[in-house]
Protein backbone atom coordinates (compact mmCIF):
# COMPACT_ATOMS: atom_id res chain seq x y z
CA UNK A 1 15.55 -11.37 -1.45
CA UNK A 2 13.52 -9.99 1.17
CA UNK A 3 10.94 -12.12 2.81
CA UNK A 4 6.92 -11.04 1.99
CA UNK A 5 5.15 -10.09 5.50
CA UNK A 6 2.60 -11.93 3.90
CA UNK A 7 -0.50 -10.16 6.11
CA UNK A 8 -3.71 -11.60 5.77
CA UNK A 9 -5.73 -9.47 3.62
CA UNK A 10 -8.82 -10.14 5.75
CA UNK A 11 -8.60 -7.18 8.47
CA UNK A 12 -11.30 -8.64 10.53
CA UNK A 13 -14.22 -10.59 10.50
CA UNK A 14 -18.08 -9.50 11.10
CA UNK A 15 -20.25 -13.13 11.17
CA UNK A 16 -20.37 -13.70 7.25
CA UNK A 17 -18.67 -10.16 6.15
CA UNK A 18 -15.16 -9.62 5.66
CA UNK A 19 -13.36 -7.01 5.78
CA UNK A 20 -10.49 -6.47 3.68
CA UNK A 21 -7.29 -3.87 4.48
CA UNK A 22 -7.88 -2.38 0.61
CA UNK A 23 -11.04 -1.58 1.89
CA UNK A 24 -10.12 -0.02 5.14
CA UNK A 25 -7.32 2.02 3.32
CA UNK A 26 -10.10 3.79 1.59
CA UNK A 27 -11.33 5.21 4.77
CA UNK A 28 -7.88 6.08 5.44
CA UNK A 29 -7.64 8.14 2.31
CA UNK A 30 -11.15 9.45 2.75
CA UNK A 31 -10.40 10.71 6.52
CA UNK A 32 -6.91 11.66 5.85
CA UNK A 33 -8.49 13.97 3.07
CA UNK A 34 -11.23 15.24 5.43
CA UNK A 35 -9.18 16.08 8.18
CA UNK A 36 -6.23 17.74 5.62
CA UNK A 37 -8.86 19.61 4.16
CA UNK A 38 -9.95 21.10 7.61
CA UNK A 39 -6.30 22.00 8.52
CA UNK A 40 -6.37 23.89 4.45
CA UNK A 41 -9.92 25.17 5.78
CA UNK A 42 -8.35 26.96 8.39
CA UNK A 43 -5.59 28.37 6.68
CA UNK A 44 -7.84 30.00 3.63
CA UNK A 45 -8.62 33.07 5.30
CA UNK A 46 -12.23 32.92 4.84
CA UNK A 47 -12.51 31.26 1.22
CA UNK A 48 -12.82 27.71 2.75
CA UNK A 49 -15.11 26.55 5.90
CA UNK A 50 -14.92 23.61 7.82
CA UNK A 51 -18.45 22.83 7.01
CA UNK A 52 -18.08 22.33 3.27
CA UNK A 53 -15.18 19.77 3.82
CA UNK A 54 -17.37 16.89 5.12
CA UNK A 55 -19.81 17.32 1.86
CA UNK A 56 -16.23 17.89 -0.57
CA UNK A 57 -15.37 14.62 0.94
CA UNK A 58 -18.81 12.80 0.35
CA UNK A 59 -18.64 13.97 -3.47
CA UNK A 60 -14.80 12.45 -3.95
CA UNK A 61 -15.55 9.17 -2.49
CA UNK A 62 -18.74 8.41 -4.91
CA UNK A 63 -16.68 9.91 -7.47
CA UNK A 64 -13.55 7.78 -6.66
CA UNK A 65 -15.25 4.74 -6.35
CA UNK A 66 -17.55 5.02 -9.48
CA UNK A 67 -14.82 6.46 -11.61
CA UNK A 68 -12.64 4.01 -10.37
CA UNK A 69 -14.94 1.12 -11.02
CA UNK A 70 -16.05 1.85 -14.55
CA UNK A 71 -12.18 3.10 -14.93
CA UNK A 72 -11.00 -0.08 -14.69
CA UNK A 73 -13.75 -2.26 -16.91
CA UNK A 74 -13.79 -0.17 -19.49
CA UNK A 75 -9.97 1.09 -19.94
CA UNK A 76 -8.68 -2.49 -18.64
CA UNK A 77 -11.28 -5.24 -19.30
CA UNK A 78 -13.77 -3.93 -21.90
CA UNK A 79 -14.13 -6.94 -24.24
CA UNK A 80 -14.97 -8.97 -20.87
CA UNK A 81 -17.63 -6.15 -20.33
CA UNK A 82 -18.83 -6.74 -23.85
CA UNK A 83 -18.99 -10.72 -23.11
CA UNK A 84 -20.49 -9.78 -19.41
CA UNK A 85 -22.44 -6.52 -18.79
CA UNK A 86 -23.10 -7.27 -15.34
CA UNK A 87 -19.86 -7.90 -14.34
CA UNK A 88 -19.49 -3.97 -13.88
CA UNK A 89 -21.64 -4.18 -10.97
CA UNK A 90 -19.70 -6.94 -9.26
CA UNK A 91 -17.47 -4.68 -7.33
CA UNK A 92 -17.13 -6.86 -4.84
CA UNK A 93 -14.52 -9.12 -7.02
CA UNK A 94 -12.61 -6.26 -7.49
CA UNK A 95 -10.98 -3.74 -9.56
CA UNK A 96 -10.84 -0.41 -9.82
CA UNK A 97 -8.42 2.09 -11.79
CA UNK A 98 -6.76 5.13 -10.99
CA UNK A 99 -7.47 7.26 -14.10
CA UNK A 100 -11.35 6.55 -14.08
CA UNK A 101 -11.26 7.21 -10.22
CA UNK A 102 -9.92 10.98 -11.37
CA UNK A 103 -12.19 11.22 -13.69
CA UNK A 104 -14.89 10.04 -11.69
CA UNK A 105 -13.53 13.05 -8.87
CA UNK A 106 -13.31 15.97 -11.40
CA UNK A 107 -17.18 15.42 -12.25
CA UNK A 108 -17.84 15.55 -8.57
CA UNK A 109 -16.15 18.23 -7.65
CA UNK A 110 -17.22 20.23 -10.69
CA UNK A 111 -20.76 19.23 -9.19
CA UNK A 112 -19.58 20.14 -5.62
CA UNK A 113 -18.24 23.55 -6.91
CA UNK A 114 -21.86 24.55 -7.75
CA UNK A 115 -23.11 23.59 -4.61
CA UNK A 116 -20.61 26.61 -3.03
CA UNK A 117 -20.68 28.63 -5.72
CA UNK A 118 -17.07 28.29 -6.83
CA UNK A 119 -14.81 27.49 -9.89
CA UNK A 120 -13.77 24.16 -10.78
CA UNK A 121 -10.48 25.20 -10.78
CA UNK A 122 -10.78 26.66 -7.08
CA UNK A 123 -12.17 23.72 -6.27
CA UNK A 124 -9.54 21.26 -7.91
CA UNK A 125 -6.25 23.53 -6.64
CA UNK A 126 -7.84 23.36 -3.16
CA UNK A 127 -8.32 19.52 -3.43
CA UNK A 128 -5.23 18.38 -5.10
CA UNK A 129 -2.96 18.31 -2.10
CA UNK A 130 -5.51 16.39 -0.24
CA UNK A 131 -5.40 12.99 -2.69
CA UNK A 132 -2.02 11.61 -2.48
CA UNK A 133 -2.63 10.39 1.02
CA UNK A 134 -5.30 8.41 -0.15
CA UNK A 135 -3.60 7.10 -2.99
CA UNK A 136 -0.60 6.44 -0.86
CA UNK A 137 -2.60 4.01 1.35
CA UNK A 138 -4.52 2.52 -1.58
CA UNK A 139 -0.83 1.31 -2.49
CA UNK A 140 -0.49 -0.17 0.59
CA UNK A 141 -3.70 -1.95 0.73
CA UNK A 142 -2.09 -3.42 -2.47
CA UNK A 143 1.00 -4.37 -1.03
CA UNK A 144 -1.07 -6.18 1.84
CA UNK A 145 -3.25 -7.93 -0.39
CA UNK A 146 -0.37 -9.16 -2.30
CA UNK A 147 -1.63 -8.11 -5.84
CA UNK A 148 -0.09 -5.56 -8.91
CA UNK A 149 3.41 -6.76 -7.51
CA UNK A 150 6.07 -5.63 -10.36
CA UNK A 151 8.33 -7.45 -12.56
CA UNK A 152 10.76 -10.08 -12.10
CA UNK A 153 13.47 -8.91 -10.15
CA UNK A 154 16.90 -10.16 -8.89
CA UNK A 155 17.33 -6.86 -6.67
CA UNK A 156 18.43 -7.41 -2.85
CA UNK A 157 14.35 -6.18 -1.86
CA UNK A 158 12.96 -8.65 -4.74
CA UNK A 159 10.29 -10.57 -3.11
CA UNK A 160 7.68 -13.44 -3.60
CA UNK A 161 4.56 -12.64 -3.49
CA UNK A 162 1.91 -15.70 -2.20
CA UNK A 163 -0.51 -15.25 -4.99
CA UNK A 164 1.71 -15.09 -7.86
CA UNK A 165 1.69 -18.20 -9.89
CA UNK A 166 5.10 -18.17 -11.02
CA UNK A 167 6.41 -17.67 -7.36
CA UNK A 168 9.54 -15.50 -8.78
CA UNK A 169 11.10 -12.76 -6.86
CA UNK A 170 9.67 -9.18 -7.89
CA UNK A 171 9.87 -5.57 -7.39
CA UNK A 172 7.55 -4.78 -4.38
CA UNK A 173 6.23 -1.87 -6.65
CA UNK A 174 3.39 -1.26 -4.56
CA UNK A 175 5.88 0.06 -2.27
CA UNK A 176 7.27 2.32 -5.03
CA UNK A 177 3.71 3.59 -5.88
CA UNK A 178 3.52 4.34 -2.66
CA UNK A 179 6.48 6.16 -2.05
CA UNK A 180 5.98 8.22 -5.39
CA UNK A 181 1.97 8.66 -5.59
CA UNK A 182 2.00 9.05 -1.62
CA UNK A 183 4.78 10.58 -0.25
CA UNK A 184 6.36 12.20 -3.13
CA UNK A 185 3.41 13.58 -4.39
CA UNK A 186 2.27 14.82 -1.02
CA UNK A 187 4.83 16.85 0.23
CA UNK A 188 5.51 18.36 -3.14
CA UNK A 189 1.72 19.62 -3.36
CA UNK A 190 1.54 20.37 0.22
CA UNK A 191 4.90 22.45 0.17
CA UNK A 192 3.79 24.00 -3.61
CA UNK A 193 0.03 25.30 -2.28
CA UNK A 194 1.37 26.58 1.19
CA UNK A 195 1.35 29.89 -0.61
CA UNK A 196 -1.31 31.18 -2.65
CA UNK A 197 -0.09 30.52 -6.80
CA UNK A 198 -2.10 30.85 -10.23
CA UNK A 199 -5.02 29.03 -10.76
CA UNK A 200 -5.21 26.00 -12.48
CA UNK A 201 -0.93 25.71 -11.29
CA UNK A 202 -1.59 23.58 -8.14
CA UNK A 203 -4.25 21.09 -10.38
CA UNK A 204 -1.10 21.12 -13.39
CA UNK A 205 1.52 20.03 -10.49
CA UNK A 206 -0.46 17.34 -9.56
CA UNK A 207 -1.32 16.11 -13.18
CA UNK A 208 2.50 16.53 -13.58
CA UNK A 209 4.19 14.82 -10.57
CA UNK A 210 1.38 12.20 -10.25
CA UNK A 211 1.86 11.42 -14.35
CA UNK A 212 5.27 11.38 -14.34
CA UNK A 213 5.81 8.81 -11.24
CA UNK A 214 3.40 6.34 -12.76
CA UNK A 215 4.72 6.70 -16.14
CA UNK A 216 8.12 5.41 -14.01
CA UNK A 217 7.06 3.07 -11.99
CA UNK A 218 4.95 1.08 -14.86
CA UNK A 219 8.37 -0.08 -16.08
CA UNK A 220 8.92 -1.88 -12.80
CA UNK A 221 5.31 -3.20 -12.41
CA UNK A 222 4.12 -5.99 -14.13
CA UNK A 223 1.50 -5.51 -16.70
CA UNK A 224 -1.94 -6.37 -16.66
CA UNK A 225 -2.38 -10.06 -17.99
CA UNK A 226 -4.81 -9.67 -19.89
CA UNK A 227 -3.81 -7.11 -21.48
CA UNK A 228 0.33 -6.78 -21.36
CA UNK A 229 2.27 -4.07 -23.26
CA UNK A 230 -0.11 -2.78 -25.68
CA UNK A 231 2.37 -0.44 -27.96
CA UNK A 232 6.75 -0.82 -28.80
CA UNK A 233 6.69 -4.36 -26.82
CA UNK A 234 7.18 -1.80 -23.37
CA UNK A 235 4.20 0.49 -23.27
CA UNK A 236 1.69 -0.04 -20.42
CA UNK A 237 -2.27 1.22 -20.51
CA UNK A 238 -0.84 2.70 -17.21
CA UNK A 239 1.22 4.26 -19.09
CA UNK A 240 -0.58 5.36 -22.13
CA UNK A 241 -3.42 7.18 -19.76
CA UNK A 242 -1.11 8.76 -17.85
CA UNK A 243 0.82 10.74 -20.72
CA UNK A 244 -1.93 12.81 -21.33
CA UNK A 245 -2.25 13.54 -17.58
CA UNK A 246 1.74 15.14 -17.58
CA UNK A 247 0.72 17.29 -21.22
CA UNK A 248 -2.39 18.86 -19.92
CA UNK A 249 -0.83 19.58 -16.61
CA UNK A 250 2.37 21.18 -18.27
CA UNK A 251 -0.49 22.99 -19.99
CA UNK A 252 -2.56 23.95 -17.26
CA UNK A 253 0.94 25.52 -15.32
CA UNK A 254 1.79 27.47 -18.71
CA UNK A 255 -1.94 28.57 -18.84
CA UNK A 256 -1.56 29.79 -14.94
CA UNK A 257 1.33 31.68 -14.65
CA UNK A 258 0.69 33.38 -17.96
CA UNK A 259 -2.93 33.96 -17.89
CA UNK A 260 -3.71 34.00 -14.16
CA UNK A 261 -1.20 35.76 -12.27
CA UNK A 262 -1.95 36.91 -8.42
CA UNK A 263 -3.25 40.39 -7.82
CA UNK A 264 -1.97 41.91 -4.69
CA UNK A 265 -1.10 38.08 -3.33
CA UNK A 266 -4.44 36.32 -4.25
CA UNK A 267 -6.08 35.05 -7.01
CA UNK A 268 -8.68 37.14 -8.93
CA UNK A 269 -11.35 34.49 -8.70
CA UNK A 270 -10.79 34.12 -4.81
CA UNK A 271 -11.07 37.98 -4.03
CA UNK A 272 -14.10 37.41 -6.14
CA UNK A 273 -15.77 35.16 -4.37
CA UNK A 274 -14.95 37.41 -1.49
CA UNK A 275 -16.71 40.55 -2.13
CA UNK A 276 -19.80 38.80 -3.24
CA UNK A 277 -20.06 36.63 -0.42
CA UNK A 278 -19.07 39.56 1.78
CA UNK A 279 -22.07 41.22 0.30
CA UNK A 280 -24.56 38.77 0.83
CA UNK A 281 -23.24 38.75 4.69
């Protein structure tokens, strides 16, 4: 067993206000994104400025955190909702979900990408590489807070977490969330989109990898009480939303390669946007 750092989830103190590390790993993820998207900026030979970032930023953080929120009542605690319809409002207790947090994102970027006069899909491939960062330190700020630890666990790194009722040793599976959602999914994107590939192909990679790693680590994470395995006594909700996730990206990549291939290097949309904008200049 390894020992639990056992941080105090309070990062600091302002009078009455505290402030939490989940909440400061949000503005981690939001400025690793904004300043990622600047170095992408740069590199996009004219189809990306440094100006739009800040505003591509603004519309992923109100979608994140709206998707996120209704996300998790409604895929995760909807008869509560039912019992309490204010209770989506109290963010402040808490909770948010992955899958509505994407969902949440595409409808602001789709929004964003007629505010520049792009695609959706330009929009999404050049975005895609930019999450995982953020979704690597959202991990962490639930490793620090000591909550969503995984399963009982008799492996040398088990640990105890503070909060947990049963005070068994677990998986830290925060830390493999982490690893997979952050890392992982980072430097595959990052390495994938270096070069300029079919649209849609960057967005299907990340439905893909991302899908995939949650779809693994759900079988070392304990599942939601109050809802447990809801299908074959192992199946997760986690698990359940993300399967679609890894079908429609293996879709989208089929889609791309066959439907969208480059035309002397770049996409068609791209050279596109391009010429008209080149126009209007």
């Amino acid at each position: 067993m390894i020992a639990y750092p056992n941080i105090d989830p309070v990062a600091f103190s302002l009078g009455p206000v505290k402030v939490h590390w989940y909440g400061l790993m949000y503005l981690v993820g939001f400025a690793g994104g904004w300043f990622l998207g600047h170095v992408r900026a740069k590199r996009s030979g004219g189809l990306w400025h440094c100006e739009q970032i800040s505003d591509m930023t603004f519309y992923g953080a109100i979608g994140a955190v709206l998707g996120g929120r209704f996300g998790y009542v409604f895929f995760y605690n909807f008869d509560y909702f039912l019992q309490n319809p204010l209770w989506l409002f109290h963010i402040w207790e808490g909770g948010m979900s992955f899958h509505g947090g994407l969902v949440g994102v595409c409808i602001a970027m789709w929004l964003f990408s007629k505010k520049v006069d792009k695609t959706i899909f330009q929009v999404l491939d050049f975005g895609a590489p930019l999450v995982p960062l953020g979704l690597g330190a959202g991990r962490l700020g639930n490793f620090i807070g000591g909550e969503l630890w995984g399963r009982v666990s008799d492996v040398p790194w088990a640990m105890v977490f503070p909060r947990d009722p049963s005070q068994l040793t677990r998986h830290p599976s925060q830390l493999y969330q982490l690893a997979l959602e952050g890392i992982v999914l980072f430097t595959v994107l990052w390495w994938y989109s270096a070069k300029p590939r079919p649209r849609m192909a960057v967005t299907g990679l990340f439905l893909v990898v991302y899908g995939l790693a949650r779809i693994a680590v759900e079988f070392f994470r304990e599942p939601d009480p109050q809802l447990g395995f809801i299908a074959f006594d192992w199946m997760t909700m986690g698990q359940l939303l993300s399967l679609p996730m890894v079908l429609l990206g293996v879709l989208f990549i089929f889609y791309a390669y066959r439907n969208n291939p480059l035309q002397n290097g770049m996409n068609v949309d791209d050279a596109a946007w391009l010429k008209r904008n080149k126009t209007k200049q």
